[in-house]
Protein backbone atom coordinates (compact mmCIF):
# COMPACT_ATOMS: atom_id res chain seq x y z
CA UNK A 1 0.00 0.00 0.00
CA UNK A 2 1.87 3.15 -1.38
CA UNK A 3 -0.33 5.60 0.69
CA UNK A 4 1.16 4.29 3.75
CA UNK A 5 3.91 7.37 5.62
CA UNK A 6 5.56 8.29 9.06
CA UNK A 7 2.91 10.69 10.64
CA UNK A 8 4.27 14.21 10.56
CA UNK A 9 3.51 17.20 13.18
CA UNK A 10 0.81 18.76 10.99
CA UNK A 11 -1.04 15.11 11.33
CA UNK A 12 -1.83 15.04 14.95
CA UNK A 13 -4.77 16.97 15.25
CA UNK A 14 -6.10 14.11 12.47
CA UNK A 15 -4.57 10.98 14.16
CA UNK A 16 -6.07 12.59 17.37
CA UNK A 17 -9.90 12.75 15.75
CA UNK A 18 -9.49 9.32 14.44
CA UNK A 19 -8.48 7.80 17.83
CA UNK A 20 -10.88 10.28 20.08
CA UNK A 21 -14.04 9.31 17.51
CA UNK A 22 -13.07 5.09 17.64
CA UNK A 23 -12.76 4.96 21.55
CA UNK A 24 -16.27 6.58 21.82
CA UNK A 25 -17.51 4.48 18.68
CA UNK A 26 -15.99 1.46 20.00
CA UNK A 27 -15.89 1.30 23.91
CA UNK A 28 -17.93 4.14 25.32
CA UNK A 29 -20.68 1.11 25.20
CA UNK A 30 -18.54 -1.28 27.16
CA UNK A 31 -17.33 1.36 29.94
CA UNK A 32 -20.54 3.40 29.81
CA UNK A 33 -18.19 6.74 31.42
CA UNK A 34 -19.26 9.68 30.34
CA UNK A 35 -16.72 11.58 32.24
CA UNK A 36 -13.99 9.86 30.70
CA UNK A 37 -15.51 9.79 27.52
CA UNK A 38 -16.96 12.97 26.86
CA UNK A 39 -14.76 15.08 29.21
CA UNK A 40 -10.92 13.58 29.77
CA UNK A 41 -11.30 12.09 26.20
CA UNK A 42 -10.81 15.32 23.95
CA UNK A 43 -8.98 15.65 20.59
CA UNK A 44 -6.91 18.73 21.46
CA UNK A 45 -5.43 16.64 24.69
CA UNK A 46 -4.48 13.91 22.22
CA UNK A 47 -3.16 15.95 19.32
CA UNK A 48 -0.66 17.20 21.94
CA UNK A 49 0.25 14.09 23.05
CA UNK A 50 1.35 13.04 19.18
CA UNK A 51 2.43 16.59 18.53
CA UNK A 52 4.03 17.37 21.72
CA UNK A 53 6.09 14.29 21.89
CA UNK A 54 9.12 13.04 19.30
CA UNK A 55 9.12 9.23 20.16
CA UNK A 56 5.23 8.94 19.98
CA UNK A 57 5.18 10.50 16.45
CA UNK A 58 8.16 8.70 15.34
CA UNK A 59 6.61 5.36 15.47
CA UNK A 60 3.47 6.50 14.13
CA UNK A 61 2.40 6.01 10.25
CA UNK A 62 -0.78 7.32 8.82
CA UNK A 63 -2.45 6.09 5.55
CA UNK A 64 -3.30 9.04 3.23
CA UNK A 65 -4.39 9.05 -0.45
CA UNK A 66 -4.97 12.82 0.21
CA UNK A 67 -7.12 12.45 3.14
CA UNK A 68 -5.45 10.86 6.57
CA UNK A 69 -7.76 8.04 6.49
CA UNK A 70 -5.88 5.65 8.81
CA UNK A 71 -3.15 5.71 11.65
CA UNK A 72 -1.63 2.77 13.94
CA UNK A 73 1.55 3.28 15.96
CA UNK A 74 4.11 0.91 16.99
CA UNK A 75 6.64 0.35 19.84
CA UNK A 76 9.15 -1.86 18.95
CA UNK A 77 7.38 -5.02 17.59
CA UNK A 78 4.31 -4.28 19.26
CA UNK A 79 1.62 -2.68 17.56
CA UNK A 80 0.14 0.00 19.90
CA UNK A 81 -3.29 1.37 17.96
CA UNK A 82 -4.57 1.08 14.89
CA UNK A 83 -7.46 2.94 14.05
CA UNK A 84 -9.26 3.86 10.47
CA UNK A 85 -11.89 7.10 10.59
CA UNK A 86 -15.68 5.11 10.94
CA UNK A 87 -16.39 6.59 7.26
CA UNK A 88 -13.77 4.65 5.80
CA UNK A 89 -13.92 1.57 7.08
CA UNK A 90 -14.12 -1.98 5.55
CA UNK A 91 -12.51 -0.59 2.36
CA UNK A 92 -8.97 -2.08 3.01
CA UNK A 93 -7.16 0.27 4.61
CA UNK A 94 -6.92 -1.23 8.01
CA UNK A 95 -5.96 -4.43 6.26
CA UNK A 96 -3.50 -2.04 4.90
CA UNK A 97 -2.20 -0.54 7.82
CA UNK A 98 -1.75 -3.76 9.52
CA UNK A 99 0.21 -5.70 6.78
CA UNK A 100 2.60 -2.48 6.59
CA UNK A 101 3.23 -2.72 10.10
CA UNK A 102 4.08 -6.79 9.97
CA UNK A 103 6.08 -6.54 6.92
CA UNK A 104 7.96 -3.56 6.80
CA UNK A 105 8.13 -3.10 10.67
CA UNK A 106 8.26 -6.27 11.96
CA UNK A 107 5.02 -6.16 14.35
CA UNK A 108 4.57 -9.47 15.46
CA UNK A 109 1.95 -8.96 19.08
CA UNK A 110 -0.43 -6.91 20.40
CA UNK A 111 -3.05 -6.06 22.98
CA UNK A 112 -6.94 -6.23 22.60
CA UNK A 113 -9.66 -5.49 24.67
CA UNK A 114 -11.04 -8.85 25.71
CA UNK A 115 -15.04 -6.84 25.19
CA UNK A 116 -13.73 -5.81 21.72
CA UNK A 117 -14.74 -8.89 19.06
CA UNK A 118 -14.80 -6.43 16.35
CA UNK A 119 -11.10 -5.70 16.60
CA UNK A 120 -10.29 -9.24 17.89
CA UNK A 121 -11.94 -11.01 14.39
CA UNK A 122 -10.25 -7.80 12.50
CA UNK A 123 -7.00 -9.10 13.87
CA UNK A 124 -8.06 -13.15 13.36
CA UNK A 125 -8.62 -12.38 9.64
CA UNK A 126 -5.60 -10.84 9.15
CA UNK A 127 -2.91 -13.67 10.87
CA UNK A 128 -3.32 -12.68 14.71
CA UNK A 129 -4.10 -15.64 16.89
CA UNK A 130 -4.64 -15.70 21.00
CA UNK A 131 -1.06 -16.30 22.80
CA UNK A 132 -3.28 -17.74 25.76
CA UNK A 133 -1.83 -14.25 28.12
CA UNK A 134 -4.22 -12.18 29.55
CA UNK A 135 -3.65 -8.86 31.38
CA UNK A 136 -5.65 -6.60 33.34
CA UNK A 137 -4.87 -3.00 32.57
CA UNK A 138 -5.10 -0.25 35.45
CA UNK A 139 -6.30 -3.39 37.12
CA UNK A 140 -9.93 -4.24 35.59
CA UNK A 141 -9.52 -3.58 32.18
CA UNK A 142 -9.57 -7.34 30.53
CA UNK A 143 -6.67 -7.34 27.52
CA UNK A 144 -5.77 -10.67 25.49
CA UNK A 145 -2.57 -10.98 23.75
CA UNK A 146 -2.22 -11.81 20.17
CA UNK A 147 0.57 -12.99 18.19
CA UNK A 148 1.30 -12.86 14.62
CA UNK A 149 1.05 -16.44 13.16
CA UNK A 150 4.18 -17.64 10.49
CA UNK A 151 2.89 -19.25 7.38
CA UNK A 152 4.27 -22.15 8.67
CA UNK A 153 1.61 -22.23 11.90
C-alpha cells in the first residue's frame, strides 16, 4: 500500500480525531463513562500528546491518499493502535495498515480489549491468533494478547 507514511507534526490533530471518535464508537458502550468519555477524552489533549512528543510521532504512520484516512503506531514489535476514521472503514485500509506494520516493521503482538470482538476477528482475519496471556490493565480492564502467526503455523 503506497499511501502508507511516518505521521508528521501537521497530522496530529487528524490521528487525534481518528483515535478520540473510535474509543467513543468502540468502547464508550462497554465502559458506559461519560466523564472519561466525553470530558478527559478530547482531541486537542491527544493531538498534543502526538504533537508534543518526538518518540510517539516517530513510530506512528498514517495512511493518506490525500485524506489521513488511517493511523496505527508501533513500539518496537508491538503494535500499539490502529485505528481507520468510521467513514472509511471496511474498504482495506486497516488491512493495509496492519500488513505495513508486519512486513515492513516487523510487528509481530499486540493487545486487545477482551469486550472488543470487532477488533479481535479484524485481527483473526488478518494472521493474529490468541497467545493464551491475559492482562488486566489499570487493574480491571480485561486485555488478550495476540501474536502474529508464520505461514508455517
Amino acid at each position: 500500500m503506497t499511501n502508507i507514511r511516518a505521521a508528521k507534526i501537521s497530522d496530529a490533530s487528524r490521528i487525534a480525531e481518528m483515535i478520540v471518535t473510535n474509543y467513543r464508537i468502540n468502547f464508550f458502550h462497554i465502559f458506559r463513562n461519560e466523564d472519561y468519555y466525553f470530558r478527559e477524552l478530547n482531541v486537542l489533549d491527544m493531538a498534543s500528546e502526538y504533537a508534543d512528543n518526538p518518540d510517539i510521532l516517530a513510530n506512528t504512520y498514517v495512511y493518506d491518499d490525500g485524506v489521513v484516512k488511517g493511523m496505527f503506531r508501533v513500539n518496537e514489535d508491538e503494535l500499539v493502535k490502529l485505528f481507520v476514521e468510521p467513514a472509511f472503514q471496511s474498504q482495506g485500509i486497516g488491512g493495509g495498515l496492519l500488513n505495513y506494520a508486519v512486513n515492513e516493521l516487523n510487528v509481530s503482538w499486540l493487545w486487545a480489549l477482551e469486550y472488543n470482538t470487532r477488533g479481535i476477528e479484524f485481527y483473526k482475519r488478518n494472521g493474529f491468533r490468541f497467545s493464551g496471556e491475559k492482562m488486566l490493565e489499570d487493574g480491571w480492564i480485561p486485555l488478550l494478547k495476540l501474536t502474529k502467526q508464520s505461514s508455517e503455523d
